[in-house]
C-alpha atoms as a PDB file:
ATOM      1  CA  UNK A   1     -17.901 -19.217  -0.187  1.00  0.00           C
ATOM      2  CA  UNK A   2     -18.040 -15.658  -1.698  1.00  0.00           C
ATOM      3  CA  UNK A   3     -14.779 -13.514  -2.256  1.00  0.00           C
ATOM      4  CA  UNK A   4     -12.471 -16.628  -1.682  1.00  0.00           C
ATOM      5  CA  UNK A   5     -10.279 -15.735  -4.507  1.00  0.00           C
ATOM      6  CA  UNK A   6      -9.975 -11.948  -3.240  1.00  0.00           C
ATOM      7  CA  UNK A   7      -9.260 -13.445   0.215  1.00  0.00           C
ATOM      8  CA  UNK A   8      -6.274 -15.452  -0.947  1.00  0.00           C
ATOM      9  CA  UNK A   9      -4.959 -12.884  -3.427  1.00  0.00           C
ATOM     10  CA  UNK A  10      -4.551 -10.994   0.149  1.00  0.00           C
ATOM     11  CA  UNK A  11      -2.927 -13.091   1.608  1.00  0.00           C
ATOM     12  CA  UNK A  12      -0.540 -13.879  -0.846  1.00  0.00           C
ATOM     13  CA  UNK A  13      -0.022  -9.698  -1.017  1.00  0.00           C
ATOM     14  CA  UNK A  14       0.583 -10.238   2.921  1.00  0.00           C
ATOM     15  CA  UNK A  15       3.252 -13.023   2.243  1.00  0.00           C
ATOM     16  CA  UNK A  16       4.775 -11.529  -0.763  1.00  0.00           C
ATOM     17  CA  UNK A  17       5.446  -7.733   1.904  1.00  0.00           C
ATOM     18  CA  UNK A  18       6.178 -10.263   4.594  1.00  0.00           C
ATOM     19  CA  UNK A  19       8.921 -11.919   2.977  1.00  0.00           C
ATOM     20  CA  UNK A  20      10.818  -8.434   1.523  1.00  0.00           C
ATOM     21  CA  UNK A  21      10.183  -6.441   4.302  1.00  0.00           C
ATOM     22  CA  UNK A  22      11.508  -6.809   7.709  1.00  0.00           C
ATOM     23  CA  UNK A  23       9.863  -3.388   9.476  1.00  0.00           C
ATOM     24  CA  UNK A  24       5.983  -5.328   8.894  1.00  0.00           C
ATOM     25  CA  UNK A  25       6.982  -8.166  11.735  1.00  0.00           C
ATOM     26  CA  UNK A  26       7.216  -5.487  14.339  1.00  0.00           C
ATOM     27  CA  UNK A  27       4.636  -3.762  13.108  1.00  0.00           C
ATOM     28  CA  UNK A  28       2.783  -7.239  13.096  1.00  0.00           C
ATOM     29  CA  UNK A  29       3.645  -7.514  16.836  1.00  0.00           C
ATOM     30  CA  UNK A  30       3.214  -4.302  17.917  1.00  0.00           C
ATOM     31  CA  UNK A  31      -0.917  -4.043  16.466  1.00  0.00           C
ATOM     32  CA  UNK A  32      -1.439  -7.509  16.325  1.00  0.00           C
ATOM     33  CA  UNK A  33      -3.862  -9.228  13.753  1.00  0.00           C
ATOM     34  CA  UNK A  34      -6.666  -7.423  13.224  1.00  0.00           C
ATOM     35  CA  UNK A  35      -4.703  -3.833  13.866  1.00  0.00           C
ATOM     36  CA  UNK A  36      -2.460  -4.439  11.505  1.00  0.00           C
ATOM     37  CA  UNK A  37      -5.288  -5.646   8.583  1.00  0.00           C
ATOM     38  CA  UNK A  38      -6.808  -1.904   9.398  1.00  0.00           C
ATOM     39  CA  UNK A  39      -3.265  -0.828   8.682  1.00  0.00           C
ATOM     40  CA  UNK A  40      -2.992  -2.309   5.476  1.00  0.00           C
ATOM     41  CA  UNK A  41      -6.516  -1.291   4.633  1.00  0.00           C
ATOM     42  CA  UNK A  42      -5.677   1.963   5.165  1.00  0.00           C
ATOM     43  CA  UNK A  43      -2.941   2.113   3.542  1.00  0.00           C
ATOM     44  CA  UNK A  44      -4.154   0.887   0.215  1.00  0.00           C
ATOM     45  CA  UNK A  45      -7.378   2.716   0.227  1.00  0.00           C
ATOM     46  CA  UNK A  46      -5.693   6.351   1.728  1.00  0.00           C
ATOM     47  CA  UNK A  47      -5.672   9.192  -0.454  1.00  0.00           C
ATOM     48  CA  UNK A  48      -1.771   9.553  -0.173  1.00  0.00           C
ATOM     49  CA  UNK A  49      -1.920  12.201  -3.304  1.00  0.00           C
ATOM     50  CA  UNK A  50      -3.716  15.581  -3.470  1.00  0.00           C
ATOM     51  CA  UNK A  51      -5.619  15.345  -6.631  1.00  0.00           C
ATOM     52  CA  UNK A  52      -5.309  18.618  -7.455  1.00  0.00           C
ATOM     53  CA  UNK A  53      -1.619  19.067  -6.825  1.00  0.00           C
ATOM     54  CA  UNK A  54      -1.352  16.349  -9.061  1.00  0.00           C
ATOM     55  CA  UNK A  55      -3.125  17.641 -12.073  1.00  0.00           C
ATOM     56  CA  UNK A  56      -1.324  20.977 -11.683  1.00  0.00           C
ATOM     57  CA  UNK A  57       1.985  18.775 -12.628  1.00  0.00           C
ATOM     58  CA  UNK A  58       0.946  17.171 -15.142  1.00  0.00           C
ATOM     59  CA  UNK A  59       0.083  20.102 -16.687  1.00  0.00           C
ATOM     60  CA  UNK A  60       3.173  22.017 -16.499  1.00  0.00           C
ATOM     61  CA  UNK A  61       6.078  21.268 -19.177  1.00  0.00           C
ATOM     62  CA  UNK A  62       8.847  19.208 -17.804  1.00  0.00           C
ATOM     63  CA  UNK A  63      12.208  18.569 -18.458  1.00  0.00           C
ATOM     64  CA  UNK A  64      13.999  15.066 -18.916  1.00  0.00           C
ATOM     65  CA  UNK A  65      17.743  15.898 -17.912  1.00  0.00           C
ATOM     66  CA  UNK A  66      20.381  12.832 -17.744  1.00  0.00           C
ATOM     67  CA  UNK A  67      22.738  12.712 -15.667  1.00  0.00           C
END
């Protein structure tokens, strides 16, 4: 069977967020299966960052202050 070993490295990454975070069994409930697979699919695969923001920050100085 082809992607086998991708298949259960998801599903351990759904046990392992499962098991630390209580919010996903509502969310679970609420979408059901296959909504809440298109969640986490969108979630990893989202473009959460503006590229461009984030090369205009990296290119400024910063400052390291402790505190």
């Amino acid at each position: 069977m082809k992607g086998y070993h991708y298949l259960m490295r998801i599903g351990r990454t759904i046990n392992v967020l499962a098991q630390y975070c209580e919010s996903l069994v509502s969310m679970f409930i609420e979408k059901g299966v296959r909504g809440f697979i298109d969640f986490v699919r969108e979630t990893l695969t989202g473009p959460w960052l503006d590229v461009d923001w984030v090369q205009s920050r990296l290119k400024q100085p910063y400052q390291l202050r402790l505190i």
